[in-house]
Protein backbone atom coordinates (compact mmCIF):
# COMPACT_ATOMS: atom_id res chain seq x y z
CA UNK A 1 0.00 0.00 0.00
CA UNK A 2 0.99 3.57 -0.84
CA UNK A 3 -1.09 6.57 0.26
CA UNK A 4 -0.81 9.25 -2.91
CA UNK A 5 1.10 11.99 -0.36
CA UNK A 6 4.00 9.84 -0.54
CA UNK A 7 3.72 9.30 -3.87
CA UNK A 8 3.78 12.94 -4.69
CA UNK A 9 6.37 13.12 -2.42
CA UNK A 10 9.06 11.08 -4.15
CA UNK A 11 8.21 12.39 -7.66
CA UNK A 12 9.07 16.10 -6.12
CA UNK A 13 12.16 14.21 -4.97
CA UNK A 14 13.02 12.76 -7.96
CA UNK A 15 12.09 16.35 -10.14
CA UNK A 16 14.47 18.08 -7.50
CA UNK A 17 17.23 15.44 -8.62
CA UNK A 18 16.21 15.07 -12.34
CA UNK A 19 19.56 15.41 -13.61
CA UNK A 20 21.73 13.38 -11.26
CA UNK A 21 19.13 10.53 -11.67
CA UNK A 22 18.40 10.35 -15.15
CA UNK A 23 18.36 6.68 -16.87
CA UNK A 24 17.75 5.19 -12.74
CA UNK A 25 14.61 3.37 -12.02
CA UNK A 26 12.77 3.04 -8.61
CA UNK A 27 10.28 1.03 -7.01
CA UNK A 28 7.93 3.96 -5.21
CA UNK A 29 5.48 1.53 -2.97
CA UNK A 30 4.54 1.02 0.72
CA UNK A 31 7.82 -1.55 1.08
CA UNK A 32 8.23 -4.07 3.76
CA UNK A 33 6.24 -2.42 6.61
CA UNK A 34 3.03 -1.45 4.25
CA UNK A 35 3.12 -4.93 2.94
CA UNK A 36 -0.13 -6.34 3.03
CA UNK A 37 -2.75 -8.71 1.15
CA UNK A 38 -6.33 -7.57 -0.06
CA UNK A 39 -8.33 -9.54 2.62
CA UNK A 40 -6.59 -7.78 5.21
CA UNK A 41 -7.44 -4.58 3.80
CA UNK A 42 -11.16 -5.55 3.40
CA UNK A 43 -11.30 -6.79 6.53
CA UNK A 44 -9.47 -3.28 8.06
CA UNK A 45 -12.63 -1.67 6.18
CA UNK A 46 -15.27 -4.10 7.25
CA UNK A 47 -13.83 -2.73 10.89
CA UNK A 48 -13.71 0.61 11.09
CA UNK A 49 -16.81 1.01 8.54
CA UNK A 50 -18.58 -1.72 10.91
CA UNK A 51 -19.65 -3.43 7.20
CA UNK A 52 -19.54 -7.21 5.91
CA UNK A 53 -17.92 -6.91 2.33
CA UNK A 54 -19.18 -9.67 0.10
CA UNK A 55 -16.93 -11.63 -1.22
CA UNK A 56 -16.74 -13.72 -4.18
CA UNK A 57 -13.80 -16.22 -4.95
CA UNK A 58 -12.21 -16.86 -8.23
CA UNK A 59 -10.25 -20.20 -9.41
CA UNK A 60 -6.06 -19.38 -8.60
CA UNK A 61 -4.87 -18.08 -11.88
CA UNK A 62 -1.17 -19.46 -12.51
CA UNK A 63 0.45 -15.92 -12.96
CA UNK A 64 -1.40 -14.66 -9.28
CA UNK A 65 1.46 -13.58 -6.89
CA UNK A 66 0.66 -14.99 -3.55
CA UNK A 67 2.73 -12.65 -2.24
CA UNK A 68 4.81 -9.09 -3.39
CA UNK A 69 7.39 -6.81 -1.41
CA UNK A 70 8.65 -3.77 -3.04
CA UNK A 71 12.24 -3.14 -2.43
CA UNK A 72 12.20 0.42 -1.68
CA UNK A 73 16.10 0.34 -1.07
CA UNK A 74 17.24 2.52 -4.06
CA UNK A 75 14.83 5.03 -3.48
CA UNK A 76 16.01 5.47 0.23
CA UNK A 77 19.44 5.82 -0.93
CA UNK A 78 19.41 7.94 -3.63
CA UNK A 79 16.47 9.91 -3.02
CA UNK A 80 16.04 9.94 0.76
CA UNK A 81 12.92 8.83 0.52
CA UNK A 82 10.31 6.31 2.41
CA UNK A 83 6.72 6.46 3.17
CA UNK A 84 5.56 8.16 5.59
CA UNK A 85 1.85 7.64 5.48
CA UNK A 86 1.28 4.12 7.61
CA UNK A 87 -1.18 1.34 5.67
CA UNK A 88 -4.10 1.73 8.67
CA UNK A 89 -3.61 5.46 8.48
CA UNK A 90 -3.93 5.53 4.76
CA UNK A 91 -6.72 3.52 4.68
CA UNK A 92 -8.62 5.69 7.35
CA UNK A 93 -7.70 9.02 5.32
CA UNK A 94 -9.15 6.92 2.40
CA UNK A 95 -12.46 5.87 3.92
CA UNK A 96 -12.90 9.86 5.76
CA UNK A 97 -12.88 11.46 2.65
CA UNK A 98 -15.39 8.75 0.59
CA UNK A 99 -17.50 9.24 3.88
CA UNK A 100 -17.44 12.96 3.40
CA UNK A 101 -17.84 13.25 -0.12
CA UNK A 102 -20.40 9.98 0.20
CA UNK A 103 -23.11 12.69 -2.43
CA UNK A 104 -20.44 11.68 -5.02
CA UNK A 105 -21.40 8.32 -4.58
CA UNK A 106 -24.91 8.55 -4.30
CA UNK A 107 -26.64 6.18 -7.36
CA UNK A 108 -24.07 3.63 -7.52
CA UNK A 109 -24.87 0.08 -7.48
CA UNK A 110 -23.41 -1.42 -3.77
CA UNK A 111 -22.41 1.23 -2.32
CA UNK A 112 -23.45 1.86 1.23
CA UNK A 113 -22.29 4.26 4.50
């Protein structure tokens, strides 16, 4: 998980340092401690939104990755950056502003607050 601050955040980095870094390539994701699968994110939302998401299960496809890590190293190093935005934290931001803005929403199929 990445929250979209910290994305901004390293593509100001990398604008800052456009010349030295020109040509490099960097993995800008939530890394090692924002490392998390989909049901645990669902079931994050099912908590604080007190909801039951339905859930409907697929057949494992061969290419599915049962599980991904961004290495986030390069972009510590030669950017100074990380994220700063925590998953749960993201997710809460995330879930304020749909709540807020829920008139946006309003006449779409399944979705409820």
């Amino acid at each position: 998980m990445l929250h979209v601050e910290d994305l901004v955040s390293a593509i100001d980095l990398a604008l800052e340092r456009s010349n030295s870094l020109s040509g490099d390539v960097y993995n800008i994701r939530g890394g090692p401690n924002n490392a998390l699968s989909l049901l645990e994110v669902i079931d994050y939302i099912e908590r604080i939104g007190k909801v039951k998401v339905s859930l409907k299960f697929g057949e494992w496809r061969r290419a599915d990755q049962k599980v991904y890590i961004s290495d986030i190293r390069k972009a510590k190093e030669k950017l100074g950056w990380e994220p700063k935005i925590a998953w749960k934290e993201g997710i809460m931001r995330l879930y304020s502003w749909v709540f807020d803005n829920r008139q946006l929403f309003r006449g779409l199929k399944d979705v409820r607050m």
